[in-house]
C-alpha atoms as a PDB file:
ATOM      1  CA  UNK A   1     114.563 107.085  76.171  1.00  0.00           C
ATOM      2  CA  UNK A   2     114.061 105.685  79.733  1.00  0.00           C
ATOM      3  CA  UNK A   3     114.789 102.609  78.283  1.00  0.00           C
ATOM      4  CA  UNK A   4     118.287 103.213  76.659  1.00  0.00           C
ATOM      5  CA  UNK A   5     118.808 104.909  79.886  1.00  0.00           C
ATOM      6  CA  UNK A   6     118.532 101.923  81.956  1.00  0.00           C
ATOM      7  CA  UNK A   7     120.523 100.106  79.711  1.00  0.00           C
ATOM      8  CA  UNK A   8     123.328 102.030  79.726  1.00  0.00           C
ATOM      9  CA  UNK A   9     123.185 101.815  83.095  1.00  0.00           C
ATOM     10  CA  UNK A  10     123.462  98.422  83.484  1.00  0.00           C
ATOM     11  CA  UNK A  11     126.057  98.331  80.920  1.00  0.00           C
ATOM     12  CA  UNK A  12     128.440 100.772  82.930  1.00  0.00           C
ATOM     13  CA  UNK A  13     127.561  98.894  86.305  1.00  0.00           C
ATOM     14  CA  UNK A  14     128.534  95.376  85.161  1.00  0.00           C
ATOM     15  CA  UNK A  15     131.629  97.094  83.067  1.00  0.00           C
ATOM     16  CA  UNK A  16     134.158  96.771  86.106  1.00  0.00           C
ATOM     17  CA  UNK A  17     132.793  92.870  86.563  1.00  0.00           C
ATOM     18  CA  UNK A  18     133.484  92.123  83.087  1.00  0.00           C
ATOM     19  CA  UNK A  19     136.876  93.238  83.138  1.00  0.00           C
ATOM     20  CA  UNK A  20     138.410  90.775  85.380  1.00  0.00           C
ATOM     21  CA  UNK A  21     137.631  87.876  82.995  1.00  0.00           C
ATOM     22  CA  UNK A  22     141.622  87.053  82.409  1.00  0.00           C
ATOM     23  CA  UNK A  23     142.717  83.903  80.908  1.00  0.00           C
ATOM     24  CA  UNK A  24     145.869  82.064  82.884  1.00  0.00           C
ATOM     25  CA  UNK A  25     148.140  79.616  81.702  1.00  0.00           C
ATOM     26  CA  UNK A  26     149.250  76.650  82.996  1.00  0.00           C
ATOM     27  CA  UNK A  27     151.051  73.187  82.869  1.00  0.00           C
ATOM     28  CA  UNK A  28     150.143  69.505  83.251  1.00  0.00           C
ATOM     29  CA  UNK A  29     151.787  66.219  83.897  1.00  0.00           C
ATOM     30  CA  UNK A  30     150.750  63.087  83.785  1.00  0.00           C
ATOM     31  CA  UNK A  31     151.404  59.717  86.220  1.00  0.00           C
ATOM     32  CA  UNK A  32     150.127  56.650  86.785  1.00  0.00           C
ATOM     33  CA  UNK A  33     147.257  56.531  89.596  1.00  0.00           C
ATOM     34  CA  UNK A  34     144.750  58.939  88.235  1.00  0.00           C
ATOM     35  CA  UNK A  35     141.713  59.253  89.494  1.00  0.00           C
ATOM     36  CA  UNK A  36     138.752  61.434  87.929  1.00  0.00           C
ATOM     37  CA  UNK A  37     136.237  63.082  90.372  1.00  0.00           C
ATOM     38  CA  UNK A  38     133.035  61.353  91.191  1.00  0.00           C
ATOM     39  CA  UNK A  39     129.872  63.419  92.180  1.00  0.00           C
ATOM     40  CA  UNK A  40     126.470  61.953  92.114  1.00  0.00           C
ATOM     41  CA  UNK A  41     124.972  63.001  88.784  1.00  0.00           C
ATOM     42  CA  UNK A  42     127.982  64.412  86.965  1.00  0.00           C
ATOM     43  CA  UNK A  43     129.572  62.637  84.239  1.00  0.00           C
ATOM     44  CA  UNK A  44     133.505  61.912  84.515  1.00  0.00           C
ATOM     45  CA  UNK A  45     135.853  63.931  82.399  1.00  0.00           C
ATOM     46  CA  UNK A  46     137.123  61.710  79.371  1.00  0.00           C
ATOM     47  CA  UNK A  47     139.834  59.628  79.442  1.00  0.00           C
ATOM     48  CA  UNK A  48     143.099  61.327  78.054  1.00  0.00           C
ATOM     49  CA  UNK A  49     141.953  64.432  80.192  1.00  0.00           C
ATOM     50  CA  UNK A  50     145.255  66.346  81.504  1.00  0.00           C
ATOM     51  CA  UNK A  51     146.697  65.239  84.521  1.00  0.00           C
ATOM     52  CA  UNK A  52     147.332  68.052  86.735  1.00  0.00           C
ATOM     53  CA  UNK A  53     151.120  68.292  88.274  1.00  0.00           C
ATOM     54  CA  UNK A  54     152.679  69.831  91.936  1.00  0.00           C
ATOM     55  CA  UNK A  55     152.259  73.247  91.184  1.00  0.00           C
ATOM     56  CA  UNK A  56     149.717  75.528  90.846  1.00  0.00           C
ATOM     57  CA  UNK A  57     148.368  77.249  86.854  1.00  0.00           C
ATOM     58  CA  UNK A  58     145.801  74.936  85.550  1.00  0.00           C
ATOM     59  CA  UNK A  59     144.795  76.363  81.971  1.00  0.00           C
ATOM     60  CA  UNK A  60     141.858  78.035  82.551  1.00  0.00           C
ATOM     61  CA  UNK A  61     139.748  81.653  82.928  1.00  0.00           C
ATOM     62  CA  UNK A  62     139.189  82.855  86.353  1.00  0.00           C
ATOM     63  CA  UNK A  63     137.315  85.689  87.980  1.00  0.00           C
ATOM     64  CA  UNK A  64     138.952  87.546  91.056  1.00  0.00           C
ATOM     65  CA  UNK A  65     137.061  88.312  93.692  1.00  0.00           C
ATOM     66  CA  UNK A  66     133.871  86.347  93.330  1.00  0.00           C
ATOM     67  CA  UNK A  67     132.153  83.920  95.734  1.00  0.00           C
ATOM     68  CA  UNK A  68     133.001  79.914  95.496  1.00  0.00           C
ATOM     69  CA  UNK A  69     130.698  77.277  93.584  1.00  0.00           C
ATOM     70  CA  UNK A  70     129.952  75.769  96.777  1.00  0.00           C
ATOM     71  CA  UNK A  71     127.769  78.096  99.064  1.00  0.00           C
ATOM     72  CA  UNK A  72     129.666  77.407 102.129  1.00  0.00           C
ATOM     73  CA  UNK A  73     127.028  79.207 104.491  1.00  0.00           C
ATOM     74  CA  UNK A  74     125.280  75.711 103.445  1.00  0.00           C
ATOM     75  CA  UNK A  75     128.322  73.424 104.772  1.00  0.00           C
ATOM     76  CA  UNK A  76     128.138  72.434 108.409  1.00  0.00           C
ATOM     77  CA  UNK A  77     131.120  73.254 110.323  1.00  0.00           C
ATOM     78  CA  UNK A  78     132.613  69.425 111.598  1.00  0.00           C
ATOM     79  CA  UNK A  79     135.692  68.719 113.311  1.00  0.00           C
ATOM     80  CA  UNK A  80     138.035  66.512 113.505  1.00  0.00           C
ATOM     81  CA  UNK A  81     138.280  65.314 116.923  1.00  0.00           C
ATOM     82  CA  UNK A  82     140.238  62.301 117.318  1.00  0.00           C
ATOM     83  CA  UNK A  83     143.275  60.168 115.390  1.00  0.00           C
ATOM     84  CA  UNK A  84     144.766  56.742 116.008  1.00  0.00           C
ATOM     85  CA  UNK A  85     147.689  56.561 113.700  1.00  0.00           C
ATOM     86  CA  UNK A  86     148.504  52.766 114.859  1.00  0.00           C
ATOM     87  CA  UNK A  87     148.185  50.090 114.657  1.00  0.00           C
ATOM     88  CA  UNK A  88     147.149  49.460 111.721  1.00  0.00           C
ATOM     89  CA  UNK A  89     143.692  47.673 113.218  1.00  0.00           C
ATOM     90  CA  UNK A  90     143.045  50.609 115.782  1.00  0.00           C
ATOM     91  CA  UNK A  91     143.352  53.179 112.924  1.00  0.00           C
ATOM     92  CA  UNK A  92     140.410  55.811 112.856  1.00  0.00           C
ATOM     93  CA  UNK A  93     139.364  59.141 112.466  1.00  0.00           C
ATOM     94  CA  UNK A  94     136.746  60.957 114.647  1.00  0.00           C
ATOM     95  CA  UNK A  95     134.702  63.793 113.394  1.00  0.00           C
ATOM     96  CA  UNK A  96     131.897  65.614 115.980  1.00  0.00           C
ATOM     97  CA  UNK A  97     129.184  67.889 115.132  1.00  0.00           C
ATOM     98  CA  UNK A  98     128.968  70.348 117.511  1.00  0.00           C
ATOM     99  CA  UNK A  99     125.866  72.162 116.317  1.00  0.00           C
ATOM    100  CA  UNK A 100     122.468  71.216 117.341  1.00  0.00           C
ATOM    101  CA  UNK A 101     121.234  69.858 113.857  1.00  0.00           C
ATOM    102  CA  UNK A 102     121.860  66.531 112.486  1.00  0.00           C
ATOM    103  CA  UNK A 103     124.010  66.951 109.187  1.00  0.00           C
ATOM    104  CA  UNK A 104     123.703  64.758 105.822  1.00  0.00           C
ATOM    105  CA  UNK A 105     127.519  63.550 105.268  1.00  0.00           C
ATOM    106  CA  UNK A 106     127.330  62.647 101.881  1.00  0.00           C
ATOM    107  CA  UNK A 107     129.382  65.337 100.042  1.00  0.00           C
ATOM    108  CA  UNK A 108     131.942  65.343 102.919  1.00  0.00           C
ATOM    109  CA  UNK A 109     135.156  63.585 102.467  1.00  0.00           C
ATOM    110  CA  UNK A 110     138.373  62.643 104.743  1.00  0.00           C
ATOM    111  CA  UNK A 111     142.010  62.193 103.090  1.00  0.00           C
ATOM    112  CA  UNK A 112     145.153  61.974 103.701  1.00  0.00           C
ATOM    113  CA  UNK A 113     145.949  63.509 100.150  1.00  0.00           C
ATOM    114  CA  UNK A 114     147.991  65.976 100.210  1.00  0.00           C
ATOM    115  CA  UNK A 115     146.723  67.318  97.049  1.00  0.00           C
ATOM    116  CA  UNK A 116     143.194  66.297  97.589  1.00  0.00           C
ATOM    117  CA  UNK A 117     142.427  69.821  96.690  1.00  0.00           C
ATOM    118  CA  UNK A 118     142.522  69.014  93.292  1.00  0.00           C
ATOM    119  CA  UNK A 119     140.035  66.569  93.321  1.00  0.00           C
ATOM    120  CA  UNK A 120     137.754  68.120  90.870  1.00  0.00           C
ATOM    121  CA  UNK A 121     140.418  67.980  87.851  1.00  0.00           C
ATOM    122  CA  UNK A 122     140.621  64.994  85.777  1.00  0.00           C
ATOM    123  CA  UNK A 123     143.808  63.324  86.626  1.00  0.00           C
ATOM    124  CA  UNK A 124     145.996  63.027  89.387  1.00  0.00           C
ATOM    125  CA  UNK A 125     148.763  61.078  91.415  1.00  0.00           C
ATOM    126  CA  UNK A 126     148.052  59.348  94.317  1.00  0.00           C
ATOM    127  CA  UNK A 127     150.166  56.745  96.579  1.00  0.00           C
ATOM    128  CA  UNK A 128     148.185  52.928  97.190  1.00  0.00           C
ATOM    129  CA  UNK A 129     148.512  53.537 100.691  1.00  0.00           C
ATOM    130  CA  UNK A 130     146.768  57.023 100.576  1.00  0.00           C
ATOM    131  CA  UNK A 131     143.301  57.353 100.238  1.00  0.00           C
ATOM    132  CA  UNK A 132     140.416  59.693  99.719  1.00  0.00           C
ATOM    133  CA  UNK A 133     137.316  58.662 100.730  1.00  0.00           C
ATOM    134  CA  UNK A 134     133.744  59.760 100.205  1.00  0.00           C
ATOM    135  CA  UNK A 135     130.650  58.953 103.219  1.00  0.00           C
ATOM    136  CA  UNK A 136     128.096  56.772 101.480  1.00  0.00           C
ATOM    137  CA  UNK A 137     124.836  57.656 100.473  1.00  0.00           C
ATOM    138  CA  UNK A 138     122.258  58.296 103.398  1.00  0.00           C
ATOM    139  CA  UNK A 139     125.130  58.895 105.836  1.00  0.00           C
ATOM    140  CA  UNK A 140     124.362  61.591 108.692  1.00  0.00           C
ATOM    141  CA  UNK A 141     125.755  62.734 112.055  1.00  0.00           C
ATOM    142  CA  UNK A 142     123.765  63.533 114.888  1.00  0.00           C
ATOM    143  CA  UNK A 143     123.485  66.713 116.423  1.00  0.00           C
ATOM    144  CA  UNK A 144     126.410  67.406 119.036  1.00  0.00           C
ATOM    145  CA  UNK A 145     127.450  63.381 118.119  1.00  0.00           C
ATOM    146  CA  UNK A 146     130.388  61.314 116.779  1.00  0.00           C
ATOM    147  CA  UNK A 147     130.965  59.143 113.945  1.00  0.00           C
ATOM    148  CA  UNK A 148     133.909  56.550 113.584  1.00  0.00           C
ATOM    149  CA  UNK A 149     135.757  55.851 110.642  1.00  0.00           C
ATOM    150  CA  UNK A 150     137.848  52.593 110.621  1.00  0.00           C
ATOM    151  CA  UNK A 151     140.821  52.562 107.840  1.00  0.00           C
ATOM    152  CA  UNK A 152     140.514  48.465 108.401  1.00  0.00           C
ATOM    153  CA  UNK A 153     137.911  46.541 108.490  1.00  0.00           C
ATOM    154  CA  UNK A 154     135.277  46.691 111.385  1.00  0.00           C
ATOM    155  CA  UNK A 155     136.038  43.351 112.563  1.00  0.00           C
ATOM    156  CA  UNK A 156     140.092  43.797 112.541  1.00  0.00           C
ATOM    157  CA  UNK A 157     139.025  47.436 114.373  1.00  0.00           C
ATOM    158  CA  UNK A 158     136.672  46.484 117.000  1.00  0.00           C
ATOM    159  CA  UNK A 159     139.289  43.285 117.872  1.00  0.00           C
ATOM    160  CA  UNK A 160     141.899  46.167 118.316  1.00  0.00           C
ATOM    161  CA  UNK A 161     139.624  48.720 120.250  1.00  0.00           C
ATOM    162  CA  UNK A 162     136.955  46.886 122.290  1.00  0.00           C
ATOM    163  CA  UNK A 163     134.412  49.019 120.045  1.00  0.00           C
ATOM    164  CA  UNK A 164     132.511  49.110 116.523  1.00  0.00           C
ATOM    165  CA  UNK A 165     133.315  52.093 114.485  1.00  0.00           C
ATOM    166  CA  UNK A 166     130.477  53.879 112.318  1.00  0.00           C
ATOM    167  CA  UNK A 167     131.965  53.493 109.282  1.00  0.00           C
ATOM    168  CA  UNK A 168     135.076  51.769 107.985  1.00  0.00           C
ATOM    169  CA  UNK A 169     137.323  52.083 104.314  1.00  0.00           C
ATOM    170  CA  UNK A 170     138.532  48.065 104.293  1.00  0.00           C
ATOM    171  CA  UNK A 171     134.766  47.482 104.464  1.00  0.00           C
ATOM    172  CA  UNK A 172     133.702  49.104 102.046  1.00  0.00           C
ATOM    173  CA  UNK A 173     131.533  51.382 103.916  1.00  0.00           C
ATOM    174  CA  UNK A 174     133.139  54.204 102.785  1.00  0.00           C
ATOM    175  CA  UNK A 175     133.082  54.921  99.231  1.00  0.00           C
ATOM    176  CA  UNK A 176     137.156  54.885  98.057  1.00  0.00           C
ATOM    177  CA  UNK A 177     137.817  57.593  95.573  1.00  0.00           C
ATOM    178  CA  UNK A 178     141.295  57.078  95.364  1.00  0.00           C
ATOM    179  CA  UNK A 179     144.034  54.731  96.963  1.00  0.00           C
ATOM    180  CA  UNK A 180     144.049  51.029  97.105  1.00  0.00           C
ATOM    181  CA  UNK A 181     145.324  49.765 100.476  1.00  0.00           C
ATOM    182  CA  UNK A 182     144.455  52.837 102.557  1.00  0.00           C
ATOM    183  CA  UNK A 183     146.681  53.745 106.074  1.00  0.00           C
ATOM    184  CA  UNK A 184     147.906  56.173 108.046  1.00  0.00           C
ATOM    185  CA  UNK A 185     151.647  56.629 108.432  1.00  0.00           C
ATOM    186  CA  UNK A 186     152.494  55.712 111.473  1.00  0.00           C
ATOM    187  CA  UNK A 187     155.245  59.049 112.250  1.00  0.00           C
ATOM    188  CA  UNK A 188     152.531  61.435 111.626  1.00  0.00           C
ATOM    189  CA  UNK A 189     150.725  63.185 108.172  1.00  0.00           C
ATOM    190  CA  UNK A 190     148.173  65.752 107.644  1.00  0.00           C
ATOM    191  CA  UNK A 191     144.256  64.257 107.919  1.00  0.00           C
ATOM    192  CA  UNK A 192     141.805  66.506 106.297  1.00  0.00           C
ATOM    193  CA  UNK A 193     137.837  66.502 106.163  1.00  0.00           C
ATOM    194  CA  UNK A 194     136.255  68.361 102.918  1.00  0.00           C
ATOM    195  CA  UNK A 195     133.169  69.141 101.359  1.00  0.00           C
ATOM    196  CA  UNK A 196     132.495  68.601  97.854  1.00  0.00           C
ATOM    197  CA  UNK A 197     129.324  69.643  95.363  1.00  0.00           C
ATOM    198  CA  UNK A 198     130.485  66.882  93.001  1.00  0.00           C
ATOM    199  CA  UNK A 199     130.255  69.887  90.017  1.00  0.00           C
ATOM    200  CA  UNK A 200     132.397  72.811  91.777  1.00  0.00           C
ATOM    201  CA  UNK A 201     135.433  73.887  90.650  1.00  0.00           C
ATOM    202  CA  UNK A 202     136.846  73.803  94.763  1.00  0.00           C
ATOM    203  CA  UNK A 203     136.528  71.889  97.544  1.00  0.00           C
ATOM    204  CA  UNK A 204     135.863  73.748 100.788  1.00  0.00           C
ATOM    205  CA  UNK A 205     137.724  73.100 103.785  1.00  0.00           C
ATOM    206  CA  UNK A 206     135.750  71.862 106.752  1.00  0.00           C
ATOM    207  CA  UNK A 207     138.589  71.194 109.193  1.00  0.00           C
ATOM    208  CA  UNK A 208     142.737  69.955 108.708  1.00  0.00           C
ATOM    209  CA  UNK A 209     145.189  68.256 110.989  1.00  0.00           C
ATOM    210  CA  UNK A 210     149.076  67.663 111.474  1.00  0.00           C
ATOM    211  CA  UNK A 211     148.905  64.480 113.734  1.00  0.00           C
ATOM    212  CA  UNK A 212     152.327  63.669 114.354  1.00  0.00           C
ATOM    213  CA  UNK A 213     155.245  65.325 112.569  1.00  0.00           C
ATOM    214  CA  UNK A 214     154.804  64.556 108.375  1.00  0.00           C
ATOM    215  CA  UNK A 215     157.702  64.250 106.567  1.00  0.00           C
ATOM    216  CA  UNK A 216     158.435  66.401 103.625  1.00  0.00           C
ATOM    217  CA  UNK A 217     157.042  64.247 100.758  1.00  0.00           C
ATOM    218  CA  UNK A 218     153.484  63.914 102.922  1.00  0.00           C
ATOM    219  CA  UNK A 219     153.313  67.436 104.042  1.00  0.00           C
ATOM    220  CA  UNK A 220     150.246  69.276 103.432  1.00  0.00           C
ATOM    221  CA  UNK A 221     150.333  71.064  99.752  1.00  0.00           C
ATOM    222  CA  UNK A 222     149.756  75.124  99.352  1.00  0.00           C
ATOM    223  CA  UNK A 223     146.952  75.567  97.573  1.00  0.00           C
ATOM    224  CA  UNK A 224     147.262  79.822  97.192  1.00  0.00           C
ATOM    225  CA  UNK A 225     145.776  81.019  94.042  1.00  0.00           C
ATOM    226  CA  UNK A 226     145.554  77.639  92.454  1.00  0.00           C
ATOM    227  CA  UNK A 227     143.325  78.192  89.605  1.00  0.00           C
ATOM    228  CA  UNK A 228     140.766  75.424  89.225  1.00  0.00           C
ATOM    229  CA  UNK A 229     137.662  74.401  86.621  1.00  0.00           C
ATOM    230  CA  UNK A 230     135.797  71.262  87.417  1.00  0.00           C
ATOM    231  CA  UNK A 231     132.790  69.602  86.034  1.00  0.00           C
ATOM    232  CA  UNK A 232     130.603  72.075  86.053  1.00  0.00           C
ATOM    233  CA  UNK A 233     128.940  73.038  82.590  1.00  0.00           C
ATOM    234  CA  UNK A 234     129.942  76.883  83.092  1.00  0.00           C
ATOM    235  CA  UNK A 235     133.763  76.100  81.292  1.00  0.00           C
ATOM    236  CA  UNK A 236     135.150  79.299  83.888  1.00  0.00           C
ATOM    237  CA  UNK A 237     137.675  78.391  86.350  1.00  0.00           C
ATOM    238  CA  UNK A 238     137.717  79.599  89.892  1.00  0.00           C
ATOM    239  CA  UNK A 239     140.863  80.486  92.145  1.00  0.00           C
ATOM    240  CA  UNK A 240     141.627  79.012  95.721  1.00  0.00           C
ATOM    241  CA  UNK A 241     142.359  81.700  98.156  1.00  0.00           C
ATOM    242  CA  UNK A 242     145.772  82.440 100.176  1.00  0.00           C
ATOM    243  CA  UNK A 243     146.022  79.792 102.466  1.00  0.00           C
ATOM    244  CA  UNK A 244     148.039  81.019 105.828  1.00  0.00           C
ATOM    245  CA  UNK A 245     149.830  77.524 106.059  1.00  0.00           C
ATOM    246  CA  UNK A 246     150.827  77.828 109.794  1.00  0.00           C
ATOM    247  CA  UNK A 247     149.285  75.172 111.198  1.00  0.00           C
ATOM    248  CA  UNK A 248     152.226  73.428 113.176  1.00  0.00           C
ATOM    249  CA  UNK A 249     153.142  69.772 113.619  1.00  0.00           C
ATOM    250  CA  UNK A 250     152.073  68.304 116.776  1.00  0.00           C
ATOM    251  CA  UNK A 251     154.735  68.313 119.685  1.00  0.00           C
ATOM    252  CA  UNK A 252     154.515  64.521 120.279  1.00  0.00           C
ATOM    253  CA  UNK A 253     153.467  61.816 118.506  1.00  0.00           C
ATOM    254  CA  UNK A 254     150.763  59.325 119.914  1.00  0.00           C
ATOM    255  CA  UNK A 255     152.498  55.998 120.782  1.00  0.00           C
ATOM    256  CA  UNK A 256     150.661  52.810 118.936  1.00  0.00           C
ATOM    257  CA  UNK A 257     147.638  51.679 120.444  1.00  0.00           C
ATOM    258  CA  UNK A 258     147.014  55.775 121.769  1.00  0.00           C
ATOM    259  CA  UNK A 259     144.984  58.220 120.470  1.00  0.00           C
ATOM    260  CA  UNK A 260     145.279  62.619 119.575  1.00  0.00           C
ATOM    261  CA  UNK A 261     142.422  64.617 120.696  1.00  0.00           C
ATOM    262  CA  UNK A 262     140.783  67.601 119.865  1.00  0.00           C
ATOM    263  CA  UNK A 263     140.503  69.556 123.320  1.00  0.00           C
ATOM    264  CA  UNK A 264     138.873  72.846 122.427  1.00  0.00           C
ATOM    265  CA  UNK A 265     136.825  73.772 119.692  1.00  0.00           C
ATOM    266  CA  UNK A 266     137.975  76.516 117.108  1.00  0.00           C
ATOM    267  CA  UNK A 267     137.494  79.806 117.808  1.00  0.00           C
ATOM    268  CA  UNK A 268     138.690  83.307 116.762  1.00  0.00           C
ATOM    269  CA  UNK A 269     141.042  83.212 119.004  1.00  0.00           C
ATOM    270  CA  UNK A 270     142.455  80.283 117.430  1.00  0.00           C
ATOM    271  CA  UNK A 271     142.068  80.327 113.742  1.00  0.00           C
ATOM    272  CA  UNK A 272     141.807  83.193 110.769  1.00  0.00           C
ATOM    273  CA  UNK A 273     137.602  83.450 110.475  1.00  0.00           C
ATOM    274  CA  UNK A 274     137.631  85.200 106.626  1.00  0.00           C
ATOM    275  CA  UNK A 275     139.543  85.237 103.662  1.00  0.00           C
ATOM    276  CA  UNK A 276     140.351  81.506 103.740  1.00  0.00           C
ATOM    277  CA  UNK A 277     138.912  78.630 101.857  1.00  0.00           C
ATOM    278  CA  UNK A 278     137.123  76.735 104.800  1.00  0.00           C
ATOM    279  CA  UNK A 279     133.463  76.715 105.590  1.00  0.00           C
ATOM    280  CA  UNK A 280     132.252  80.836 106.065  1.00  0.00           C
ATOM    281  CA  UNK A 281     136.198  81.881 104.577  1.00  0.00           C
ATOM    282  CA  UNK A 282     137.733  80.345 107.645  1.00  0.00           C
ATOM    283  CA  UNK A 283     141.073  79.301 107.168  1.00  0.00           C
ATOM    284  CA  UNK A 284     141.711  75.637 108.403  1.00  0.00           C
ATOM    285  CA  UNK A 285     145.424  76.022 107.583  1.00  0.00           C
ATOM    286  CA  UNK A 286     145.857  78.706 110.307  1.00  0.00           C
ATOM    287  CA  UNK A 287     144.141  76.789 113.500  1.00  0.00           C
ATOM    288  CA  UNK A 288     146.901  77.075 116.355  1.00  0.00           C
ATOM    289  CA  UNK A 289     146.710  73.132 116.813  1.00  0.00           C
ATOM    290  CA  UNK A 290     148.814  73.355 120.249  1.00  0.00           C
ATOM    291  CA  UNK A 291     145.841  75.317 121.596  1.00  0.00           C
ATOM    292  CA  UNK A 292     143.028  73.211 120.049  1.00  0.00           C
ATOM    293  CA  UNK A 293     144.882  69.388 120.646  1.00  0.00           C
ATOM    294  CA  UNK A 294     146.744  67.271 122.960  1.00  0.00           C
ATOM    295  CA  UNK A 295     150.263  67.751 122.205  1.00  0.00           C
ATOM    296  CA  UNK A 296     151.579  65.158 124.738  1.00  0.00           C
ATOM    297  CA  UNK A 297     150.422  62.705 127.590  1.00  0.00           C
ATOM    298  CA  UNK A 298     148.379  60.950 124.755  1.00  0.00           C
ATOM    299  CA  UNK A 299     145.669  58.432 126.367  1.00  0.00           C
ATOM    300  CA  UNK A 300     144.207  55.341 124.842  1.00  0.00           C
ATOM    301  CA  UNK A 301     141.051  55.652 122.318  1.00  0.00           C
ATOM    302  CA  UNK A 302     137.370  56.445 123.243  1.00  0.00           C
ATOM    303  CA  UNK A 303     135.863  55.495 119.992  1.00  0.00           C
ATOM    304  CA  UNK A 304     131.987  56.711 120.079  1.00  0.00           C
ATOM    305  CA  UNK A 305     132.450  58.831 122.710  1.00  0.00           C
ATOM    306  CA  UNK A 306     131.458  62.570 122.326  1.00  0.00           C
ATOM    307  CA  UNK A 307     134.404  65.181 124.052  1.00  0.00           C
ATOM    308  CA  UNK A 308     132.580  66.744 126.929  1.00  0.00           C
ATOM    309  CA  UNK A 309     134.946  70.021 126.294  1.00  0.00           C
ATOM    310  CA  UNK A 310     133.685  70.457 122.585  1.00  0.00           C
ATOM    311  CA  UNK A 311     129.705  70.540 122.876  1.00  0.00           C
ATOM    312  CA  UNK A 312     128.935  74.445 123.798  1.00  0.00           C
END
């Protein structure tokens, strides 16, 4: 009898958990430019997969209320912390680690996607000059240092800047998941760092920008309760949370051969800490950018150089 008990129990307790299995409906284009997701170990969706379109409702179960694939007490939380949008040679992004532990970059990724979100589907559009880029194998950043990614090559970037960068995307030092001639528009787009199991059904935020002003058909996508299964074995998709989507455009726009800056590091003060789908629920889309960046009297780059104002 103690036995029965117990297992009724259990049986009532996980009732309420069951219950939100529902199944959701959804649509699916298809467009030249696909790429499938690549994580180390998992094998690609087939070819002929569905392509996924502009809005959210992939087909697929999902489960309200429960935790993410990717454990994001386990992602480090890396910033963005300086852009050169042109010229074309000078182009980087910056990222700093401003905690006191050297952090593996391998499932971290930068884009300038606005979709990239939906990187763990099989199928999707992206333009040549866009790009989504994975760090290579064995890649790290020190603790409380910087690392430089180039969009050209190192040579074309350290003939522009005076200085090597860590990493470039023309040089193949940077694994290219999607794009072919990778840039940054010059009038401003969003740049986004993410992290990445390789088998989860979502990406986690790490940190997003609006350098510059984007125009409409670059501006940063709403991801809010896009329903999502990736390569995992598990076949149940997962659901992105409400993103707050006020992160502004910058006041100014860096001139060619100038550089936007991170000034202050996030905070509460500055950005939504819960409910979001960054690292710890923090949502990246809410970080008051005219608070945390340079918003005008833009000086020239200091690639390799680590902000005094953002190591606590």
């Amino acid at each position: 009898m103690t036995s029965l008990t117990s297992a009724l129990a259990l049986a009532l307790a996980l009732a309420p958990v069951l219950a939100q299995v529902a199944a959701v409906g959804g649509g699916a284009g298809c467009a030249s430019g696909r790429f499938h997701p690549a994580g180390d170990d998992v094998e690609d969706p087939v070819d002929g997969a569905a392509a996924v379109d502009a809005a959210p409702g992939l087909d697929g179960p999902t489960i309200d209320g429960l935790a993410p694939d990717a454990a994001p007490a386990a992602i480090s939380p890396l910033l963005l912390s300086e852009l050169v949008l042109a010229p074309n040679g000078a182009e980087m992004i910056e990222l700093v680690n401003p905690t006191s532990a050297p952090v593996s970059l391998r499932n971290y990724y930068l884009t300038d996607v606005p979709t990239y979100f939906r990187l763990p589907t099989a199928g999707h559009t992206v333009e040549a000059s866009d790009f989504i880029v994975r760090f290579p194998v064995g890649a790290t950043i020190p603790a409380r240092g910087v690392v430089t990614v180039a969009l050209d090559t190192a040579a074309s970037f350290t003939a522009a800047t005076g200085s090597a960068p860590t990493y470039s995307v023309a040089g193949n030092t940077m694994e290219l998941i999607a794009g072919t001639t990778p840039t940054l528009t010059n009038s401003g787009e969003p740049v986004v760092v993410f992290y990445w199991d390789g088998a989860s059904d979502r990406v986690v935020d790490v940190d997003v920008m609006l350098a510059g002003a984007p125009t409409a058909s670059n501006a940063l996508m709403n991801k809010s309760g896009l329903t999502v299964d990736g390569p995992d074995a598990d076949g149940v998709a997962s659901t992105y949370a409400t993103d707050a989507m006020t992160i502004a455009d910058q006041a100014g726009l860096p001139a060619a051969g100038m550089s936007t800056k991170r000034i202050a590091l996030e905070s509460a003060a500055t950005e939504t800490q819960s409910g979001g789908n960054g690292v710890l629920g923090q949502d990246e889309t809410s970080e008051r950018t005219g608070t945390t960046w340079d918003g005008s009297g833009f000086t020239a780059p200091t690639p390799g150089t680590v902000p005094a104002t953002l190591l606590p």
